[in-house]
Protein backbone atom coordinates (compact mmCIF):
# COMPACT_ATOMS: atom_id res chain seq x y z
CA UNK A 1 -13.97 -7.33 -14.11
CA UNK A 2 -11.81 -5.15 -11.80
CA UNK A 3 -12.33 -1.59 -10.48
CA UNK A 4 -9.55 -0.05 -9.46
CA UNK A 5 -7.80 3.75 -9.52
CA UNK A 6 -5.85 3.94 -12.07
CA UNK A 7 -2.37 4.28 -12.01
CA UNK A 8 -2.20 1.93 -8.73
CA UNK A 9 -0.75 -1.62 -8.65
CA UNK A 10 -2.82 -4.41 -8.03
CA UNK A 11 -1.45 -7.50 -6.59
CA UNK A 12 -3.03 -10.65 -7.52
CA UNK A 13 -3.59 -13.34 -5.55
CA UNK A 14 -5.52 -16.62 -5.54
CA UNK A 15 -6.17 -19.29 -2.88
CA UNK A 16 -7.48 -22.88 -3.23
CA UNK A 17 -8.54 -22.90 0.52
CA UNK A 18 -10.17 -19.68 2.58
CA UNK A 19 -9.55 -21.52 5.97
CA UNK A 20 -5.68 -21.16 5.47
CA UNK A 21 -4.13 -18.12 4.46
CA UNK A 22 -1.48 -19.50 1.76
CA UNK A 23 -2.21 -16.61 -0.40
CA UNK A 24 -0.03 -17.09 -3.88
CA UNK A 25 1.32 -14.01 -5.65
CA UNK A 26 0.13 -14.25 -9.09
CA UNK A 27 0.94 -11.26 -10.70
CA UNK A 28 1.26 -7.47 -10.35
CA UNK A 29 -0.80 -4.80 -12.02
CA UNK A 30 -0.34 -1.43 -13.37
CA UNK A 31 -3.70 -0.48 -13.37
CA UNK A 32 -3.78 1.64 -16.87
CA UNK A 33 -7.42 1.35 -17.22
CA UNK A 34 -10.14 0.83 -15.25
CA UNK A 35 -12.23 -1.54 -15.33
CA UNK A 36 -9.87 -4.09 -16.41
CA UNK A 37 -9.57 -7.94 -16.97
CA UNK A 38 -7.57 -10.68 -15.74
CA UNK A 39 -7.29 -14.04 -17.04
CA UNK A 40 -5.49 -16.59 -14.96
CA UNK A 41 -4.50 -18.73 -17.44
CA UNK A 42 -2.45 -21.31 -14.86
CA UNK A 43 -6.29 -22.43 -13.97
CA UNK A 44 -6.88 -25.89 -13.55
CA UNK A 45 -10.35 -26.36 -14.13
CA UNK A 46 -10.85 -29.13 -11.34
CA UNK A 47 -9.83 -26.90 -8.95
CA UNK A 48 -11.33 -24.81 -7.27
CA UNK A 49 -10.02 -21.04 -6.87
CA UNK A 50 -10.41 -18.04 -4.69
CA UNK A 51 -9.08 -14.62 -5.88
CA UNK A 52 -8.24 -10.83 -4.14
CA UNK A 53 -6.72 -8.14 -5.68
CA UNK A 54 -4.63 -6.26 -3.12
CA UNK A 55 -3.98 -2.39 -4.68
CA UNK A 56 -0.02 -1.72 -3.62
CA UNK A 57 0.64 2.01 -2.57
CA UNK A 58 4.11 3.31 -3.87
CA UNK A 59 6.33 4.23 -0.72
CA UNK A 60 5.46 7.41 0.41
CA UNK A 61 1.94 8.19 -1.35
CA UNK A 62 -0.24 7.19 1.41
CA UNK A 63 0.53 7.42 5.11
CA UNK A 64 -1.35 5.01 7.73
CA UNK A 65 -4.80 5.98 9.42
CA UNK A 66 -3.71 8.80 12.26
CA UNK A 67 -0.17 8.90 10.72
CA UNK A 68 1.46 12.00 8.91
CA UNK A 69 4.25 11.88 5.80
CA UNK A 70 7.27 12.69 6.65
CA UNK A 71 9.17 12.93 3.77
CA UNK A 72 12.60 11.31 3.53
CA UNK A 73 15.75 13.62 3.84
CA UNK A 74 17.26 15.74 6.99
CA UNK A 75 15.68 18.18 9.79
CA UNK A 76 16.23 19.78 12.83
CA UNK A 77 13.80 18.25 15.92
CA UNK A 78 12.85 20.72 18.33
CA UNK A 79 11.96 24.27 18.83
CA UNK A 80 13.68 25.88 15.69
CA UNK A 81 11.73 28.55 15.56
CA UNK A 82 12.16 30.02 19.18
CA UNK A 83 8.94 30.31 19.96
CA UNK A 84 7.35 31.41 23.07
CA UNK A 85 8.16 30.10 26.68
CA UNK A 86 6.21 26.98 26.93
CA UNK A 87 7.35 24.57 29.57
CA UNK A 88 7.73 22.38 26.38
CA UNK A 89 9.90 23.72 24.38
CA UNK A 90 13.35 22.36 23.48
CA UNK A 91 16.42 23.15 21.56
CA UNK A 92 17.15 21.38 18.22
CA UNK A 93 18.95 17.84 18.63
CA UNK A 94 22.52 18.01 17.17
């Protein structure tokens, strides 16, 4: 069973070795409900398998720790508003 939010993708992955990180892409994941199943039904039973879901964020949904969205388009960079007479202030960048 997976737990995940739903509406997120989930990548999944599987290994055959957790000292090497050759991570193969199995499949991605709409999550519609939660909890949810996955079979993997390329399995060989001999082998033996390691798993991770990763959860994918859509571009723009989440922004890094200590990082802000800046959403995509055009803006003026500097002092637009005018004000006050900080020694920092600057005029907008044409």
């Amino acid at each position: 069973m997976v737990v995940s939010d739903v509406g997120v993708t989930n990548q999944i992955q599987r290994a055959t070795d957790l000292t090497q990180t050759n991570w193969v892409v199995l499949t991605n994941v709409l999550v519609a409900q939660s909890p949810y199943q996955f079979v993997d039904a390329a399995y060989i039973s001999s082998t033996q398998c390691f798993y991770r879901i990763v959860a994918i964020t859509a571009a723009g949904n989440a922004a890094p720790p200590g990082m802000a969205l800046i959403p995509a388009g055009s803006f003026d960079m500097g002092d637009t508003f005018n004000e006050g007479e900080s020694k920092y202030r600057s005029t907008p960048f044409m």
